[in-house]
Protein backbone atom coordinates (compact mmCIF):
# COMPACT_ATOMS: atom_id res chain seq x y z
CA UNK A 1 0.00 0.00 0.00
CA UNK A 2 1.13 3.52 -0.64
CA UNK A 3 2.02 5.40 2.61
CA UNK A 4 4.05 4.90 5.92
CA UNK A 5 0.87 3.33 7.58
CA UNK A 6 -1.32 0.56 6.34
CA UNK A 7 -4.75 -0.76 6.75
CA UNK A 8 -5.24 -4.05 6.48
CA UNK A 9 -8.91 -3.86 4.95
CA UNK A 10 -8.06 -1.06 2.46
CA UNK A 11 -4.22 -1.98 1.24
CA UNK A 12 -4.57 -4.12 -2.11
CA UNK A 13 -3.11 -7.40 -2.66
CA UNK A 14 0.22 -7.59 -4.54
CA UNK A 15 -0.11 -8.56 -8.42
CA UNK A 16 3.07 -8.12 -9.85
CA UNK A 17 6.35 -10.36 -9.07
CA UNK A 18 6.75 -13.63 -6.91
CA UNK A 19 5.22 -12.07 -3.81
CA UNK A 20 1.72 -11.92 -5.98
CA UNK A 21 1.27 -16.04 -5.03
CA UNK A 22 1.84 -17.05 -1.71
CA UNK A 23 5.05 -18.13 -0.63
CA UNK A 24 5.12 -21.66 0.93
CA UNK A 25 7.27 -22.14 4.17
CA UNK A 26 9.43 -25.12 5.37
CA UNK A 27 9.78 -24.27 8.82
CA UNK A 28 8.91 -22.25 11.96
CA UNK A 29 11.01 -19.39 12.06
CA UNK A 30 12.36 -19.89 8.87
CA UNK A 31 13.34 -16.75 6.64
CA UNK A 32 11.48 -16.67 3.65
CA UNK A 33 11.81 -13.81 0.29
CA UNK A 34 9.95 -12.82 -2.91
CA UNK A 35 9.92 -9.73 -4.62
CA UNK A 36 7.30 -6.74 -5.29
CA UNK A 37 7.06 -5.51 -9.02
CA UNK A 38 5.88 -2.98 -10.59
CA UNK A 39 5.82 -0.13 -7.79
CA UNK A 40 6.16 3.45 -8.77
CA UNK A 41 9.70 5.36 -8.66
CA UNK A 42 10.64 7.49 -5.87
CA UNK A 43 7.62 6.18 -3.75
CA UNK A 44 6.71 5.01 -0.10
CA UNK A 45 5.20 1.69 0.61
CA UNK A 46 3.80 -0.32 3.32
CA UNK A 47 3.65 -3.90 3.38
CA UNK A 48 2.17 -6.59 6.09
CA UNK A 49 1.55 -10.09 6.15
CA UNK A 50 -0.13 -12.70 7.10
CA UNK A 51 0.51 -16.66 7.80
CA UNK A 52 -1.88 -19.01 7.06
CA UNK A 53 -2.68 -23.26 6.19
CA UNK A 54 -5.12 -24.32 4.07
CA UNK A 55 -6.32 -23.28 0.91
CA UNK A 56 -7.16 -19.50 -0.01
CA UNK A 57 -10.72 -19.46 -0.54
CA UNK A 58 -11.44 -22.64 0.35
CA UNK A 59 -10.44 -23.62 4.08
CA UNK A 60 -7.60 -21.55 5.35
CA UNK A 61 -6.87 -20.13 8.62
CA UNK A 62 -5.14 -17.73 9.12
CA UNK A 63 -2.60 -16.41 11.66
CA UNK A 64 -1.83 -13.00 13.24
CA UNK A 65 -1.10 -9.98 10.74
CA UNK A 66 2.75 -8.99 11.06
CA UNK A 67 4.37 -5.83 11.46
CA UNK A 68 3.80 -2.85 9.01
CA UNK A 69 7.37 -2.68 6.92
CA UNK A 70 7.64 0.53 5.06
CA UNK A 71 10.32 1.36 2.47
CA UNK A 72 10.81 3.81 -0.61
CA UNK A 73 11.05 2.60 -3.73
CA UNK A 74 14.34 4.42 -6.09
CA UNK A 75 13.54 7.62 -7.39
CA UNK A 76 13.72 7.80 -11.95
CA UNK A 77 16.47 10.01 -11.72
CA UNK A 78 18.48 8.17 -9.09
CA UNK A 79 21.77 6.58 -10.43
CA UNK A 80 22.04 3.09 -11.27
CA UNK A 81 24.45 0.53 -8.97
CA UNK A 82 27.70 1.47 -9.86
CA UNK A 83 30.49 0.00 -12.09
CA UNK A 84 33.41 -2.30 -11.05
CA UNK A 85 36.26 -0.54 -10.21
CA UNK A 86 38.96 -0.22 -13.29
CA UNK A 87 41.07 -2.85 -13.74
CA UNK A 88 39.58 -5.10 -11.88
CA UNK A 89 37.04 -7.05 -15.13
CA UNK A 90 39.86 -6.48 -17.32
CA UNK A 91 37.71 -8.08 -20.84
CA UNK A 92 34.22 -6.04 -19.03
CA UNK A 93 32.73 -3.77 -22.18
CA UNK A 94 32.13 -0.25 -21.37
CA UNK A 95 29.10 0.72 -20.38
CA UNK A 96 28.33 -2.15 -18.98
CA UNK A 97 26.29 -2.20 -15.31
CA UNK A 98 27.06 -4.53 -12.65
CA UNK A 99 23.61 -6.30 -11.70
CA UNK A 100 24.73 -9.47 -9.47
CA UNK A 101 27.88 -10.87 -7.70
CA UNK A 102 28.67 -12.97 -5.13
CA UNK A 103 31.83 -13.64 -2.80
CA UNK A 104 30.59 -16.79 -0.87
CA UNK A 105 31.49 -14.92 2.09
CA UNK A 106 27.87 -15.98 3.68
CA UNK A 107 26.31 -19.09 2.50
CA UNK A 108 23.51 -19.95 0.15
CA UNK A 109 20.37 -21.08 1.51
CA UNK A 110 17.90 -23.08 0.09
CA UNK A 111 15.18 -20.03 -1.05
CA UNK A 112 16.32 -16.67 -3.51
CA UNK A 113 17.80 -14.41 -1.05
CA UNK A 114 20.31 -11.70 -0.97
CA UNK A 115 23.02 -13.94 0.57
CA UNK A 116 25.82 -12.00 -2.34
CA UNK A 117 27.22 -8.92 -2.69
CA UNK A 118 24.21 -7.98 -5.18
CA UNK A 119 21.22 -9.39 -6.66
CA UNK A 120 19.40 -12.65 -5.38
CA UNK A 121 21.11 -16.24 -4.96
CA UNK A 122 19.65 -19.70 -3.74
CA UNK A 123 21.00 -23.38 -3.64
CA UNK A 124 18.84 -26.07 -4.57
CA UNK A 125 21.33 -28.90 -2.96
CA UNK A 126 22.34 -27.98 0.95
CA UNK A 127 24.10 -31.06 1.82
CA UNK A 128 27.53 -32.22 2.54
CA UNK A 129 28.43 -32.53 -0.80
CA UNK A 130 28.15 -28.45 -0.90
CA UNK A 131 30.64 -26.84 1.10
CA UNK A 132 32.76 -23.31 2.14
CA UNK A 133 36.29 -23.86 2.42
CA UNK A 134 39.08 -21.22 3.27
CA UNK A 135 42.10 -21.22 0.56
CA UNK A 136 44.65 -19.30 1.47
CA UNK A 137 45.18 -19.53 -2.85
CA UNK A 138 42.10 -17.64 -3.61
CA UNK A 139 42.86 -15.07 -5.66
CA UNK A 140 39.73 -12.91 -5.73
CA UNK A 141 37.63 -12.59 -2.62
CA UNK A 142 37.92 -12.76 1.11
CA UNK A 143 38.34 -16.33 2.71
CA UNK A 144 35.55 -18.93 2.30
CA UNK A 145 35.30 -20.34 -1.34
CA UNK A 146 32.21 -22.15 -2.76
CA UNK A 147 33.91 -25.87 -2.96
CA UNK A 148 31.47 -28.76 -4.40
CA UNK A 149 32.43 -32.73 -3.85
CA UNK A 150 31.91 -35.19 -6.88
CA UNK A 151 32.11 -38.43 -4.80
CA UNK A 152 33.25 -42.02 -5.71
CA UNK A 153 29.80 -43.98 -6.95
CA UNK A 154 28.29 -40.79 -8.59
CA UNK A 155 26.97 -41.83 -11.93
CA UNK A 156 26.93 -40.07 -15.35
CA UNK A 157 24.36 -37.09 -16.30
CA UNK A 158 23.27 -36.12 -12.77
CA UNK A 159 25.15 -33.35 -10.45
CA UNK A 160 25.22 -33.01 -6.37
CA UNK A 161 26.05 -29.16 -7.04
CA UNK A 162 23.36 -26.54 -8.02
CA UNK A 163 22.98 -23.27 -7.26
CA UNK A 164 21.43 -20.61 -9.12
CA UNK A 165 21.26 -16.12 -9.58
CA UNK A 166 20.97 -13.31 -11.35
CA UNK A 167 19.53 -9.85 -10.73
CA UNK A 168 17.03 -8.40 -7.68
CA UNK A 169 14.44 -8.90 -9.74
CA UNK A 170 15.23 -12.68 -9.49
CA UNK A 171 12.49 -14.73 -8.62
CA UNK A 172 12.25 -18.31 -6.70
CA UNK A 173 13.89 -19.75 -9.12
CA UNK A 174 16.67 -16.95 -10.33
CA UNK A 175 14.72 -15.91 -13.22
CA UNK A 176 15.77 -11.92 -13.71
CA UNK A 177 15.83 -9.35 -15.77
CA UNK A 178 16.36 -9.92 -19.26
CA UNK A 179 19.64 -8.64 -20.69
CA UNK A 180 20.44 -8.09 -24.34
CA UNK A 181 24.82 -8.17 -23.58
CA UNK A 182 26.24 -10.14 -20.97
CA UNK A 183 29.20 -9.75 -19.23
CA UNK A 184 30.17 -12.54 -16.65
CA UNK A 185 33.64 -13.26 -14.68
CA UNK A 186 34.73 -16.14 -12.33
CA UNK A 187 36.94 -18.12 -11.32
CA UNK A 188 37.21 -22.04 -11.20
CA UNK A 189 39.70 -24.75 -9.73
CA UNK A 190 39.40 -28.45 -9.53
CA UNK A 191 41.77 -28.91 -6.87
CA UNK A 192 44.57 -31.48 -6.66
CA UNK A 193 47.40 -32.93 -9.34
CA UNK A 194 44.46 -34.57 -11.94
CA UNK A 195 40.78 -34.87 -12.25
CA UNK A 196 38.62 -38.10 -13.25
CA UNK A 197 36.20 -36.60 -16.28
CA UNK A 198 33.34 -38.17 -17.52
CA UNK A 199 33.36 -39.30 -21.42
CA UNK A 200 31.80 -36.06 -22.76
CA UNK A 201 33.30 -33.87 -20.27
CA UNK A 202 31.64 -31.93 -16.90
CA UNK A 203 29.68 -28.58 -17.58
CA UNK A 204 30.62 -25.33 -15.64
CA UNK A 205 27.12 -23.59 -15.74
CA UNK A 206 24.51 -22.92 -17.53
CA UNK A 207 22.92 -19.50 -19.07
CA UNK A 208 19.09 -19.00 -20.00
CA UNK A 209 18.14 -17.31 -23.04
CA UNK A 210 15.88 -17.34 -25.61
CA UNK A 211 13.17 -19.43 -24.17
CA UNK A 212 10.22 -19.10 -22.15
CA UNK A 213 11.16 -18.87 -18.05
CA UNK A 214 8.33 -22.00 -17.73
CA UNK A 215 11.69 -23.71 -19.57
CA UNK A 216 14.79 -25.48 -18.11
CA UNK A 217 16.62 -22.39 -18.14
CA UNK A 218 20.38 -23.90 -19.64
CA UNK A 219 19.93 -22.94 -23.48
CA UNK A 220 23.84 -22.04 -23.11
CA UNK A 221 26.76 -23.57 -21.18
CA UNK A 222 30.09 -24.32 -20.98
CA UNK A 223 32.02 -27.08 -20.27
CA UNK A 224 35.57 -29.09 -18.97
CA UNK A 225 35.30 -30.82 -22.15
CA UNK A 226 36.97 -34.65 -22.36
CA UNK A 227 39.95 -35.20 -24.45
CA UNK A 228 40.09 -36.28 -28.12
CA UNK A 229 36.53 -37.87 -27.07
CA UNK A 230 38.67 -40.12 -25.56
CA UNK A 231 36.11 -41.53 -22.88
CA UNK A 232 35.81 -41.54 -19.38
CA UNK A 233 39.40 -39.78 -17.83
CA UNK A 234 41.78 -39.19 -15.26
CA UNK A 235 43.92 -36.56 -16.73
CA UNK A 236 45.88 -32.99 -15.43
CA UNK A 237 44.98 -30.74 -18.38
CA UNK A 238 41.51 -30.42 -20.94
CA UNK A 239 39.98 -28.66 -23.62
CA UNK A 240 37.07 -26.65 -22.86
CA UNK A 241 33.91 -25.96 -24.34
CA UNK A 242 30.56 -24.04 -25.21
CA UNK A 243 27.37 -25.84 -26.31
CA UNK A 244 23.78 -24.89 -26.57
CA UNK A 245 20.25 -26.91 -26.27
CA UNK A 246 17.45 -24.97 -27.59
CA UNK A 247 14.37 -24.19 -29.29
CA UNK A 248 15.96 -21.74 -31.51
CA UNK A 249 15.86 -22.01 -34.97
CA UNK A 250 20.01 -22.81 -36.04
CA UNK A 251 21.26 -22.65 -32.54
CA UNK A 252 20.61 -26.35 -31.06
CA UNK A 253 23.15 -28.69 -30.52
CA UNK A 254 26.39 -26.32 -31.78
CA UNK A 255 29.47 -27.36 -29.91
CA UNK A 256 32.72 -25.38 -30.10
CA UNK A 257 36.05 -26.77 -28.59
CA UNK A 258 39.43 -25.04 -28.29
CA UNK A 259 41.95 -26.86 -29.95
CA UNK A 260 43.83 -27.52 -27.34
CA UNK A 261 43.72 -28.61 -23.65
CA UNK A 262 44.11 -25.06 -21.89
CA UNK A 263 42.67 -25.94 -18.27
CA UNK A 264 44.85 -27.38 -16.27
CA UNK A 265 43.80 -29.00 -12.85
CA UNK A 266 44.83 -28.03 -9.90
CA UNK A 267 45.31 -24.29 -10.54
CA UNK A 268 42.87 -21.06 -9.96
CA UNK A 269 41.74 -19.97 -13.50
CA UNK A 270 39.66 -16.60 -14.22
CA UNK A 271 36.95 -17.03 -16.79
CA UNK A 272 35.46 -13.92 -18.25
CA UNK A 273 32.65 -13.81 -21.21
CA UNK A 274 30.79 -11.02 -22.95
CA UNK A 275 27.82 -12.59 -25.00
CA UNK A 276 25.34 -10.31 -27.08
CA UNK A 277 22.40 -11.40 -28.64
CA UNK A 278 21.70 -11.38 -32.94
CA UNK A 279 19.68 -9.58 -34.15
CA UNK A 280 16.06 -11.99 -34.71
CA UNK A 281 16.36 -13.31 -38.47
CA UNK A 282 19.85 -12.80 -38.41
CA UNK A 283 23.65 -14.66 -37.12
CA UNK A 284 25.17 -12.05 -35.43
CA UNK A 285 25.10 -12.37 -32.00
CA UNK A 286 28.67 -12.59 -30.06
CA UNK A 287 30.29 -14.88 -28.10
CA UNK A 288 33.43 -14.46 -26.22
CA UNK A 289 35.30 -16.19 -23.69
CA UNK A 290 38.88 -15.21 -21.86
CA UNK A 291 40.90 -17.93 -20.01
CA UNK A 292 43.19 -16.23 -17.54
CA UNK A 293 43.19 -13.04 -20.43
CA UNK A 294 43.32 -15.01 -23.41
CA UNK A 295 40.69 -14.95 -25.37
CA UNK A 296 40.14 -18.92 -26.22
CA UNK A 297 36.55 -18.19 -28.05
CA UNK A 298 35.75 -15.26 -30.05
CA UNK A 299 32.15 -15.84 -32.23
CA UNK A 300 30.36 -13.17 -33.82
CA UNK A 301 27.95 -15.71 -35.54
CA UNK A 302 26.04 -16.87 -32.67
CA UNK A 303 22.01 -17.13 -32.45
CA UNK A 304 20.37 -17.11 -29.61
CA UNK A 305 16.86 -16.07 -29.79
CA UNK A 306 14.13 -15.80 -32.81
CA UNK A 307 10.71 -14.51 -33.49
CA UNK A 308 9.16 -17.48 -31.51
CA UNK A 309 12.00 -17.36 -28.74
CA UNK A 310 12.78 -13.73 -27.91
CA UNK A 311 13.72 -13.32 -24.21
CA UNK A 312 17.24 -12.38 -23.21
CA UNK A 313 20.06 -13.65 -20.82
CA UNK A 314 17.88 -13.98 -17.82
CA UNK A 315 19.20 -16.57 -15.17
CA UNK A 316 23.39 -18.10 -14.27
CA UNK A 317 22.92 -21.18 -13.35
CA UNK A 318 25.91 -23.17 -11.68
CA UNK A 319 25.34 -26.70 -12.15
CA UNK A 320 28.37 -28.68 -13.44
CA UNK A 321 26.95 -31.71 -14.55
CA UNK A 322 29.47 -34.74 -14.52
CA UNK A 323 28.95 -35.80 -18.15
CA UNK A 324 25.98 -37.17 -19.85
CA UNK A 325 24.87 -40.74 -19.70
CA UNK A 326 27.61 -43.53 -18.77
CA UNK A 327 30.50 -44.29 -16.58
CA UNK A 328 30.72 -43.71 -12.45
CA UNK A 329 32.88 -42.24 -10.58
CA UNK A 330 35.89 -44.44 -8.92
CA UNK A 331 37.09 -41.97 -6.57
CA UNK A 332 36.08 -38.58 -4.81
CA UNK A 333 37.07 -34.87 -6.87
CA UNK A 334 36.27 -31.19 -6.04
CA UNK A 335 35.12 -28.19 -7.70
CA UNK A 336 36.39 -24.72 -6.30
CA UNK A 337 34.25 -21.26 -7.41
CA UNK A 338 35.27 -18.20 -6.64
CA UNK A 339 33.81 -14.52 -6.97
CA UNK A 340 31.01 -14.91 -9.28
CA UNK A 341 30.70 -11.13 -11.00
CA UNK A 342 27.49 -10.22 -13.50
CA UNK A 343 27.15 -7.05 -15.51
CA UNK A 344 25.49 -5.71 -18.76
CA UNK A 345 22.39 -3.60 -20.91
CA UNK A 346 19.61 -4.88 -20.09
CA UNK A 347 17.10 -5.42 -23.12
């Protein structure tokens, strides 16, 4: 409701954003988020809830109304978040706004929250395979770093790592603002002197694009890509790779591969990647990718979306897959993230 004070009787529901459907809880006392769209700039709110069980309209009983929470909304002419600081996303187009990024200094949790330095971040696995482990290595951000476990047994095409973010517009399941250019910087180790890969490699993440937000989200992602396809391996150095899965017209199932094995295991390596979308009808949209400052993938013939499938970049989603279907694991490896950064135009 508009205002510092709020009546219950007279305030209107929300319609706009995940807090227009009610959000379900998991346990007493548990924190719970969703987000409020389309308010008006440079305005004051008032927002209260209530619990309840049940069904709306049907049987549900409901609890005591909270506390009245009032906040103003940004005004138009208020500046946007700012910029890195120079230097620091070396490959980051100018421009460019940062929108989301996250040091692992305070855990995920298993609902969209602002647990980053900005935008909204959950984890759908919170288990012991998921973990935040000081390196004194780290290059980027204060001690912990996100650390995931592939154990021994694990078997081909699933992952025990996923979490998910983008913008504060993000909703329950890091769905955000759509972006028409994409910059995106992090950094990845898979500690120790090798790593066991599956026989088509283990993704890094996944970006959403083109499609509908009812869809899977992973259009786009990249991968530690196996060697010389030469099947499930225990090796100290790989290619990498980019690959999409979509609906677009000319953009499913195109795989690019650097020609030579430029990850090595065991070592902190910066990944930073400016995408753009084509133009619909036409292949020019951009992809770019820079391995510790060189650029391994430069593509300026990239589609993305079409007339049926128009949205932009809209959701990171970290879930390194180990492989498609065959092979388990014999023995126990780690995946090391660290300082996730987002920036772009949106569209």
């Amino acid at each position: 409701m508009a205002g510092s004070s709020l009546t219950w009787w007279l305030a209107k529901s929300v319609t706009q954003g995940s807090c227009a459907t009610p959000v379900a809880g998991s346990a007493i006392g548990s924190k719970r988020t969703c987000t409020v769209l389309g308010l008006a700039a440079g305005t004051t709110y008032s927002f209260e809830l209530v619990a309840f069980r049940g069904t709306l309209n049907v049987n549900a009983v409901f609890g005591d109304l909270s506390n009245v929470a009032t906040g103003t909304t940004q005004a138009a002419g208020d500046p946007p978040p700012p910029p890195s600081q120079p230097g620091t996303n070396p490959n980051e187009p100018a421009g460019f706004q940062r929108f989301g990024e996250n040091d692992f200094t305070v855990p995920l949790l298993d609902y969209t929250a602002a647990t980053g330095l900005l935008g909204l971040w959950r984890a759908e696995i919170l288990d012991g395979n998921n973990a935040y482990v000081a390196d004194a290595a780290a290059p980027k951000s204060p001690l912990p770093v996100f650390q995931g476990k592939y154990p021994a047994g694990w078997t081909a095409g699933y992952t025990p790592i996923k979490w998910e973010g983008w913008d504060g517009a993000a909703n329950s399941l890091g769905y955000g603002t759509e972006m028409a250019q994409l910059y995106l910087s992090l950094w990845i180790r898979f500690p120790g002197a090798d790593y066991e890969n599956q026989s088509v490699g283990t993704k890094f993440f996944y970006i959403g694009v083109g499609e509908s937000k009812a869809s899977a989200g992973n259009q786009l992602y990249t991968m530690l890509y196996h060697p010389s396809g030469a099947g499930q391996t225990i090796a100290s150095n790989f290619p990498v790779d980019m690959e999409q899965q979509s609906a677009v017209a000319g953009a499913n199932n195109r795989t690019e591969v650097t020609a030579s094995p430029v990850f090595s295991i065991g070592a902190w390596h910066r990944m930073e990647f400016v995408l753009k979308l084509n133009t619909i009808g036409q292949t020019d949209g951009v992809f770019q990718w820079w391995l510790d400052g060189t650029l391994v993938m430069d593509y300026r013939d990239m589609v993305y979306v079409d007339a049926a499938n128009p949205l932009g970049f809209y959701t990171f989603k970290f879930w390194p897959y180990w492989g498609g279907g065959g092979g388990t694991r014999t023995r126990d490896d780690y995946i090391q993230v660290d300082h996730l950064y987002l920036s772009g135009i949106p569209k």
